[in-house]
C-alpha atoms as a PDB file:
ATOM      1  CA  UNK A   1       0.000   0.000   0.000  1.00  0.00           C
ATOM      2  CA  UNK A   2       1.353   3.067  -1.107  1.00  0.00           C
ATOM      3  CA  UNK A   3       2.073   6.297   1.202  1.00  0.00           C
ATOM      4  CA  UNK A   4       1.250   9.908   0.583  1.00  0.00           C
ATOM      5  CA  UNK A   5       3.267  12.238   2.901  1.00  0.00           C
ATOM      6  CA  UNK A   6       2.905  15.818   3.261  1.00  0.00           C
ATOM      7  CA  UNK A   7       5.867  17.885   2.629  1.00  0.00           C
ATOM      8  CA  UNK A   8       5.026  20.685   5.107  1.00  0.00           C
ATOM      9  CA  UNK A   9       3.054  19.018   8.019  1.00  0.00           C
ATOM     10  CA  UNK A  10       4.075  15.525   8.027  1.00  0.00           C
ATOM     11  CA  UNK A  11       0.806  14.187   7.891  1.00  0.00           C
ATOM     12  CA  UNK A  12       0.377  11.249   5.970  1.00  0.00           C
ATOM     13  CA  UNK A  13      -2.322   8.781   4.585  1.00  0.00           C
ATOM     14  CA  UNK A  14      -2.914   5.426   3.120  1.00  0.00           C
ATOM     15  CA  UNK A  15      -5.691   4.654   1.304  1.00  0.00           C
ATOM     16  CA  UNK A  16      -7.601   1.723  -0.255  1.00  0.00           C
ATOM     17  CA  UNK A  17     -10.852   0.899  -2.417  1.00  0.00           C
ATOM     18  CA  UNK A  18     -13.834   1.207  -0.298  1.00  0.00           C
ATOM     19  CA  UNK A  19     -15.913  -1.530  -3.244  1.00  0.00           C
ATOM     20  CA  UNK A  20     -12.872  -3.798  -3.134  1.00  0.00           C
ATOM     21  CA  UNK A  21     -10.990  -3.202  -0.333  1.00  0.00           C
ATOM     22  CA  UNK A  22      -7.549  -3.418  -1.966  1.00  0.00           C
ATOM     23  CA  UNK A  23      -4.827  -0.964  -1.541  1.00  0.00           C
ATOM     24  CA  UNK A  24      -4.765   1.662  -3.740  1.00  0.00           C
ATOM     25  CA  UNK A  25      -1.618   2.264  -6.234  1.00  0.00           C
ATOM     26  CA  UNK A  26       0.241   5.429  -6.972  1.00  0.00           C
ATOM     27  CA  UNK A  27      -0.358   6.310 -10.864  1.00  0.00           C
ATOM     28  CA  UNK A  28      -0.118   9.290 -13.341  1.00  0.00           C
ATOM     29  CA  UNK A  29      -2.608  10.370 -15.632  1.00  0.00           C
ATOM     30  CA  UNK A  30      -1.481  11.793 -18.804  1.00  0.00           C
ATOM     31  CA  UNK A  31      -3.623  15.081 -19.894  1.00  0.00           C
ATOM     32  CA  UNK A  32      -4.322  15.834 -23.667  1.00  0.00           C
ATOM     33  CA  UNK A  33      -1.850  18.728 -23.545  1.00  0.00           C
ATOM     34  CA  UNK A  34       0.811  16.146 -22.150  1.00  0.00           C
ATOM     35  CA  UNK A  35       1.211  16.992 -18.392  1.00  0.00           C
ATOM     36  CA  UNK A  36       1.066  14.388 -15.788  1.00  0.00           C
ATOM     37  CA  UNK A  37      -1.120  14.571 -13.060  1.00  0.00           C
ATOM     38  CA  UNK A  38      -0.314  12.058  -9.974  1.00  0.00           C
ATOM     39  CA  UNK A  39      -3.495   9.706  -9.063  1.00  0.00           C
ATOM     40  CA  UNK A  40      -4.368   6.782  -6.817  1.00  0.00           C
ATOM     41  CA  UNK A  41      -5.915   3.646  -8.617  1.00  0.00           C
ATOM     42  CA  UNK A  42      -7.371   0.801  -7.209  1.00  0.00           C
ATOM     43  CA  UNK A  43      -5.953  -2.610  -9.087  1.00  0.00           C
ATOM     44  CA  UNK A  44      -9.421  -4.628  -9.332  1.00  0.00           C
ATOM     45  CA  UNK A  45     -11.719  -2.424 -10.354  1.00  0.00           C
ATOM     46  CA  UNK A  46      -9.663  -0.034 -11.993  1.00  0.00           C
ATOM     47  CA  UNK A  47     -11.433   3.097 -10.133  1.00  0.00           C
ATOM     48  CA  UNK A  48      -9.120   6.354 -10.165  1.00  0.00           C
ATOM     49  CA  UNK A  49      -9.156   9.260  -7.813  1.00  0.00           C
ATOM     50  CA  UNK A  50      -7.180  12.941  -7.476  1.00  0.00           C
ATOM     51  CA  UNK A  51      -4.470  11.561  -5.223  1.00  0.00           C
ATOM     52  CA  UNK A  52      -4.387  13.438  -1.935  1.00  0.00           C
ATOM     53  CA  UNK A  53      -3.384  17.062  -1.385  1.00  0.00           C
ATOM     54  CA  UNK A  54      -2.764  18.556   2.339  1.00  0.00           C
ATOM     55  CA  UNK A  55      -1.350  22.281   3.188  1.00  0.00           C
ATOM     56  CA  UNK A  56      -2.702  23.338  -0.074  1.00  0.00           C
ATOM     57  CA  UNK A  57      -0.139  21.025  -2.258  1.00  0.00           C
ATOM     58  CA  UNK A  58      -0.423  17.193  -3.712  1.00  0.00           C
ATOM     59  CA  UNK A  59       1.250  14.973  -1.195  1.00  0.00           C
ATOM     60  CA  UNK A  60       4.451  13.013  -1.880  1.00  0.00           C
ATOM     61  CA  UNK A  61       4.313   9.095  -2.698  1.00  0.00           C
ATOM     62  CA  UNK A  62       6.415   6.796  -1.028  1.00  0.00           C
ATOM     63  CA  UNK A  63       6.034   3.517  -2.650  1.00  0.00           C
END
């Protein structure tokens, strides 16, 4: 299960698929103009969310 830290406060989270229960995975989701933004998917069912943000910035992923 992956970990998203928070640069500024330290807080951190871990997260997993409420439908499957399985931890979710650290991803990126390429945009049509070709940035990257970072996401957490869930394995089974494929479901994607905004990874999370704290202090008003995405939080790192330690994998």
């Amino acid at each position: 299960m992956v970990t998203y830290t928070c640069e500024k406060c330290d807080m951190a989270v871990k997260a997993s698929c409420a439908n499957c229960d399985v931890p979710l995975k650290n991803d990126y989701l390429k945009l049509d103009d070709g940035s990257e933004v970072q996401i957490s998917i869930c394995p089974s069912c494929e479901g994607k969310i905004k990874s999370p943000q704290c202090c008003g910035q995405d939080m790192n992923c330690a994998m």
